[in-house]
N, C-alpha and C. Protein backbone atom coordinates (compact mmCIF):
# COMPACT_ATOMS: atom_id res chain seq x y z
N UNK A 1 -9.56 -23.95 -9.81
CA UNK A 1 -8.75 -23.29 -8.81
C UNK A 1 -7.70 -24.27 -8.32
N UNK A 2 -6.49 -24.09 -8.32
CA UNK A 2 -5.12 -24.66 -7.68
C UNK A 2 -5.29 -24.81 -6.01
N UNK A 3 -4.29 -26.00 -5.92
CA UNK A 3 -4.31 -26.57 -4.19
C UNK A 3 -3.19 -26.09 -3.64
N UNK A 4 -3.37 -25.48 -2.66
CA UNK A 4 -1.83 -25.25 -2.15
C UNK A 4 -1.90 -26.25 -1.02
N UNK A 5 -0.78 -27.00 -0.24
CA UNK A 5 -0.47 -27.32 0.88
C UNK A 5 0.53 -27.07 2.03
N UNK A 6 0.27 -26.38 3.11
CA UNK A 6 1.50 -25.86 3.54
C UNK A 6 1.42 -26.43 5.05
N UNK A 7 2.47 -26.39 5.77
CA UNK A 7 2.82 -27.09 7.39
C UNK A 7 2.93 -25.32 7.64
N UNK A 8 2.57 -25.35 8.92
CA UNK A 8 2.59 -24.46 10.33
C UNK A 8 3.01 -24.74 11.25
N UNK A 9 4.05 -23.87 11.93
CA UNK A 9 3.53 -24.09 13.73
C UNK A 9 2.70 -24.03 14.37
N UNK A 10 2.47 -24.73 15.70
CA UNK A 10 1.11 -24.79 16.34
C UNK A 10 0.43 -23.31 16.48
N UNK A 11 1.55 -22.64 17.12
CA UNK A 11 0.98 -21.33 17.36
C UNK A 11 0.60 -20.73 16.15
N UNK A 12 1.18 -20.59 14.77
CA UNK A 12 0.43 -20.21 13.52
C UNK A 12 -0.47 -20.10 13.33
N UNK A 13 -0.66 -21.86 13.33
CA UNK A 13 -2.35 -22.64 12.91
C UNK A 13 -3.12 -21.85 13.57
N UNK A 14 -3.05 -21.98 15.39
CA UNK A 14 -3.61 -21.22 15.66
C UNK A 14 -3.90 -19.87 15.62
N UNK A 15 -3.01 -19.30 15.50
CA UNK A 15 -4.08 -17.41 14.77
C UNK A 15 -4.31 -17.82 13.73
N UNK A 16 -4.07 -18.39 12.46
CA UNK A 16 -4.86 -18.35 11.24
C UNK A 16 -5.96 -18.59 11.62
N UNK A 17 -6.36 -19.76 12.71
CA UNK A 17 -8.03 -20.34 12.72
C UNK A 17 -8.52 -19.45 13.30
N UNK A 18 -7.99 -18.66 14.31
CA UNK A 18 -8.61 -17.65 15.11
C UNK A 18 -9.05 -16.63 14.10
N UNK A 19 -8.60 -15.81 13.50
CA UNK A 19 -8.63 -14.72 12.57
C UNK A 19 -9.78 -15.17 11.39
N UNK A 20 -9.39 -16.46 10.99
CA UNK A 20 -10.03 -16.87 9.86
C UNK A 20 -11.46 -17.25 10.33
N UNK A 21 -11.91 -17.53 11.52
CA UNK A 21 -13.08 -17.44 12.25
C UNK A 21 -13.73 -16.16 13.49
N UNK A 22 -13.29 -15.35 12.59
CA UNK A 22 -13.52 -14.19 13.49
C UNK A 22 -14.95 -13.44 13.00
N UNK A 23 -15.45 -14.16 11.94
CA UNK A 23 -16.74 -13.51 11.38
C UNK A 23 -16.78 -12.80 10.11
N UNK A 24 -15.46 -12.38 9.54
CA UNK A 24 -15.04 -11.49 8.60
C UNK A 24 -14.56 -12.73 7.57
N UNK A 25 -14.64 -13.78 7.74
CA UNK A 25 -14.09 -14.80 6.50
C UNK A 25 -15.10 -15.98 7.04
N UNK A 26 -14.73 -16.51 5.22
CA UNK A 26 -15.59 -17.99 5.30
C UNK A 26 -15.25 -19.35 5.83
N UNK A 27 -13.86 -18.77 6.28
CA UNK A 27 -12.69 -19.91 6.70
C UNK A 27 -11.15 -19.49 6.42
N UNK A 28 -10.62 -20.91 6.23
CA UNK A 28 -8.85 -20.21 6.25
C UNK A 28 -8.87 -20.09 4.88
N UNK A 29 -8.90 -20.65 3.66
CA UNK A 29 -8.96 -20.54 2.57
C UNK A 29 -9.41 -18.66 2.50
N UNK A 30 -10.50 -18.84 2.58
CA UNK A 30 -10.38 -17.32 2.36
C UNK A 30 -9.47 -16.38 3.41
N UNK A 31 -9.14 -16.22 4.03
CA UNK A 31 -8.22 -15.31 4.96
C UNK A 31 -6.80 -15.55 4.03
N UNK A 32 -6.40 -16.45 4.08
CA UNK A 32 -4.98 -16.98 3.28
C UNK A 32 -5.43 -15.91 1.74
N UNK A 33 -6.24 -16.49 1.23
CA UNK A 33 -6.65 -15.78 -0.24
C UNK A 33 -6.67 -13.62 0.20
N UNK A 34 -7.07 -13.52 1.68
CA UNK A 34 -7.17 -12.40 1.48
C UNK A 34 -5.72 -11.71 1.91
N UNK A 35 -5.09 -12.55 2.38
CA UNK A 35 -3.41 -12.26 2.89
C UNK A 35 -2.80 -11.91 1.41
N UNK A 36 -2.90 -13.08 0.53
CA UNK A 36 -2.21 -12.86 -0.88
C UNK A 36 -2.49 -11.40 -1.36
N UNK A 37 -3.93 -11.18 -1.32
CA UNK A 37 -4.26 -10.38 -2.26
C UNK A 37 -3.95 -8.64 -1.74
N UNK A 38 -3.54 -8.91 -0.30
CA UNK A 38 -3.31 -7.50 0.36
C UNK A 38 -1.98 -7.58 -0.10
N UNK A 39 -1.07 -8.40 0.39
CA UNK A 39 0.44 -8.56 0.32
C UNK A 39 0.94 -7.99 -1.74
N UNK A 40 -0.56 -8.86 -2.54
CA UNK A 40 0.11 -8.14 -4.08
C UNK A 40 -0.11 -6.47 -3.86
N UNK A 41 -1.08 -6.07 -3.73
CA UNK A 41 -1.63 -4.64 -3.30
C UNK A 41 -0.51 -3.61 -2.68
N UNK A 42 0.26 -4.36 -1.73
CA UNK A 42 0.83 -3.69 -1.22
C UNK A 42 2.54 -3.49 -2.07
N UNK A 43 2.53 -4.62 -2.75
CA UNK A 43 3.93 -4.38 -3.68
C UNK A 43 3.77 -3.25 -4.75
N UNK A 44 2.43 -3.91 -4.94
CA UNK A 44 2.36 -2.70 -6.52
C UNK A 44 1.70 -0.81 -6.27
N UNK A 45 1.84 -0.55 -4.79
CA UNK A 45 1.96 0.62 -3.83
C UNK A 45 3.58 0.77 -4.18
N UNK A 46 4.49 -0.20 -3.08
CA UNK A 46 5.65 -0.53 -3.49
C UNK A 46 6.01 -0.02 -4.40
N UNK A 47 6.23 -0.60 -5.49
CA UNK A 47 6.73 -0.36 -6.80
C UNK A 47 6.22 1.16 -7.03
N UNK A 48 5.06 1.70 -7.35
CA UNK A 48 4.85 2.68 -7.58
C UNK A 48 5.41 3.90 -6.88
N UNK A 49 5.63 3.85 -5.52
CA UNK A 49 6.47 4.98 -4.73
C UNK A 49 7.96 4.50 -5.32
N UNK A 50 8.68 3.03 -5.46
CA UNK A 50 10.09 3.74 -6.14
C UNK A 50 9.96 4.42 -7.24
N UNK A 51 9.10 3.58 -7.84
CA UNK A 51 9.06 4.60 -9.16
C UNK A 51 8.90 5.82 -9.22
N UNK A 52 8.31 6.46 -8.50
CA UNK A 52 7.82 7.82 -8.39
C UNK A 52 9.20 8.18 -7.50
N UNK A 53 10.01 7.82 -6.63
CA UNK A 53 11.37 8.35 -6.27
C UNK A 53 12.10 8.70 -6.88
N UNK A 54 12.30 7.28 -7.97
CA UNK A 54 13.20 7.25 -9.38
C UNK A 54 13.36 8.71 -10.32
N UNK A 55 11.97 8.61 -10.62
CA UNK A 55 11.95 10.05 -11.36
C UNK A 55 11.89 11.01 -10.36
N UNK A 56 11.73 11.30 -9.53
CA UNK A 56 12.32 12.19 -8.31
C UNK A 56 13.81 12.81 -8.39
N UNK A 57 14.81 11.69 -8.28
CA UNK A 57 15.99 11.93 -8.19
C UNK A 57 16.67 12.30 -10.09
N UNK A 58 15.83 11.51 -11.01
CA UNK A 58 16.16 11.75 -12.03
C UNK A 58 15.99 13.20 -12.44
N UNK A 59 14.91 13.95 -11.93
CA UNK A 59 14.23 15.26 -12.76
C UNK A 59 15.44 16.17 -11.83
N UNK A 60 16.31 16.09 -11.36
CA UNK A 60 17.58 16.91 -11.15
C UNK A 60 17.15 17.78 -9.54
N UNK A 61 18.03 18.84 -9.30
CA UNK A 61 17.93 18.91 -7.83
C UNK A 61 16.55 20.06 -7.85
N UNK A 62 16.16 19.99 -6.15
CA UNK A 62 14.82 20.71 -6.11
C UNK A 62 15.10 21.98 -5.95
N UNK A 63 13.92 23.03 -6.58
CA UNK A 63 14.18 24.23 -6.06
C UNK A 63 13.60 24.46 -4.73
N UNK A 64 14.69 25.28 -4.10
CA UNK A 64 14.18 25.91 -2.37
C UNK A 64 13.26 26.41 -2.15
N UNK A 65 12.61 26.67 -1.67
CA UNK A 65 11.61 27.46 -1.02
C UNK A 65 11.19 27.60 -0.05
N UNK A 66 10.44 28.94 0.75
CA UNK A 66 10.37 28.57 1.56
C UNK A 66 8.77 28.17 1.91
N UNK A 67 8.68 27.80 2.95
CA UNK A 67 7.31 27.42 3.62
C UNK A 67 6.36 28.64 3.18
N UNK A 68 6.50 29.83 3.31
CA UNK A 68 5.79 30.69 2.65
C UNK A 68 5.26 30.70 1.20
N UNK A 69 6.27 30.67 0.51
CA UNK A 69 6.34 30.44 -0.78
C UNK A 69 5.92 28.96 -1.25
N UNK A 70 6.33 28.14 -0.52
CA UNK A 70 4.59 26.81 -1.18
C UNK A 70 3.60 26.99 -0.73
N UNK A 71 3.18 27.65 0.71
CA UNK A 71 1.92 27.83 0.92
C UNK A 71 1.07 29.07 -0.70
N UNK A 72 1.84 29.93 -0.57
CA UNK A 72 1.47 30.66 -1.68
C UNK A 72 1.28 29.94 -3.24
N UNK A 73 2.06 29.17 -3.73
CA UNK A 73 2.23 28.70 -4.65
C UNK A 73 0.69 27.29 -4.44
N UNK A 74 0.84 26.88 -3.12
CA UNK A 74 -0.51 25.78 -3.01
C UNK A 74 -1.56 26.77 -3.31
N UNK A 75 -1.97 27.72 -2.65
CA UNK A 75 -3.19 28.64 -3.05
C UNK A 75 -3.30 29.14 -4.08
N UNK A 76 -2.54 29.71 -5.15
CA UNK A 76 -2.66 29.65 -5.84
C UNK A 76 -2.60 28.75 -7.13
N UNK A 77 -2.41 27.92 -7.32
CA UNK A 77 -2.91 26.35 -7.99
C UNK A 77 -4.11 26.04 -7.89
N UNK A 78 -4.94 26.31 -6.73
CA UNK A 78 -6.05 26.17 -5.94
C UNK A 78 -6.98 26.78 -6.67
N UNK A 79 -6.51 28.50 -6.34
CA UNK A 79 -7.24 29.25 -7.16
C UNK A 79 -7.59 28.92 -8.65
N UNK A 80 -6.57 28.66 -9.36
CA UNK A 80 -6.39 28.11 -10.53
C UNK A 80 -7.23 27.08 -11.33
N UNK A 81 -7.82 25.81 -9.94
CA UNK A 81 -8.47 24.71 -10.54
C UNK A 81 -7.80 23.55 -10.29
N UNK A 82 -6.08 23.98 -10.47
CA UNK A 82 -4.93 22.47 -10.45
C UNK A 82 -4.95 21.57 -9.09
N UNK A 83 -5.97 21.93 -8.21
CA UNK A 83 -5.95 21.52 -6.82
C UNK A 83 -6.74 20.08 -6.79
N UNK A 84 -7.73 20.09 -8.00
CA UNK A 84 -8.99 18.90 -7.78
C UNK A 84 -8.35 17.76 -8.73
């Protein structure tokens, strides 16, 4: 496993130690390790909603409808099976 070394401000240090001794970690090492691993988690969420925009705007303009007509169209999909 690789070393990282990094400087803080006082006030930093302090919530990392606070947090990182709150009962939920083994120390700062792990809290830091669990910061990384939320922060990748949360890009590759990220990425996946542009992507899913991308082809959004690519598949051309939406058809209208109204609120009636998706509620209908949700129930029936439903009915269908396409719901699970």
């Amino acid at each position: 496993m690789a070393t990282i070394s990094i400087s803080l401000p006082d006030a930093i240090k302090g919530w990392v130690d606070q947090q990182a001794n709150n009962g939920q970690f083994s120390g700062v090492g792990d809290y830091i390790r669990d910061l990384v691993r939320r922060d990748q988690q949360q890009k590759d969420v990220d990425q996946a909603l542009l992507q899913a925009l991308r082809e959004g705007e690519q598949s051309g303009p939406a058809i209208a409808r109204s609120r009636e007509e998706l509620l209908a169209l949700a129930r029936q999909k439903l009915a269908e099976g396409e719901g699970r």
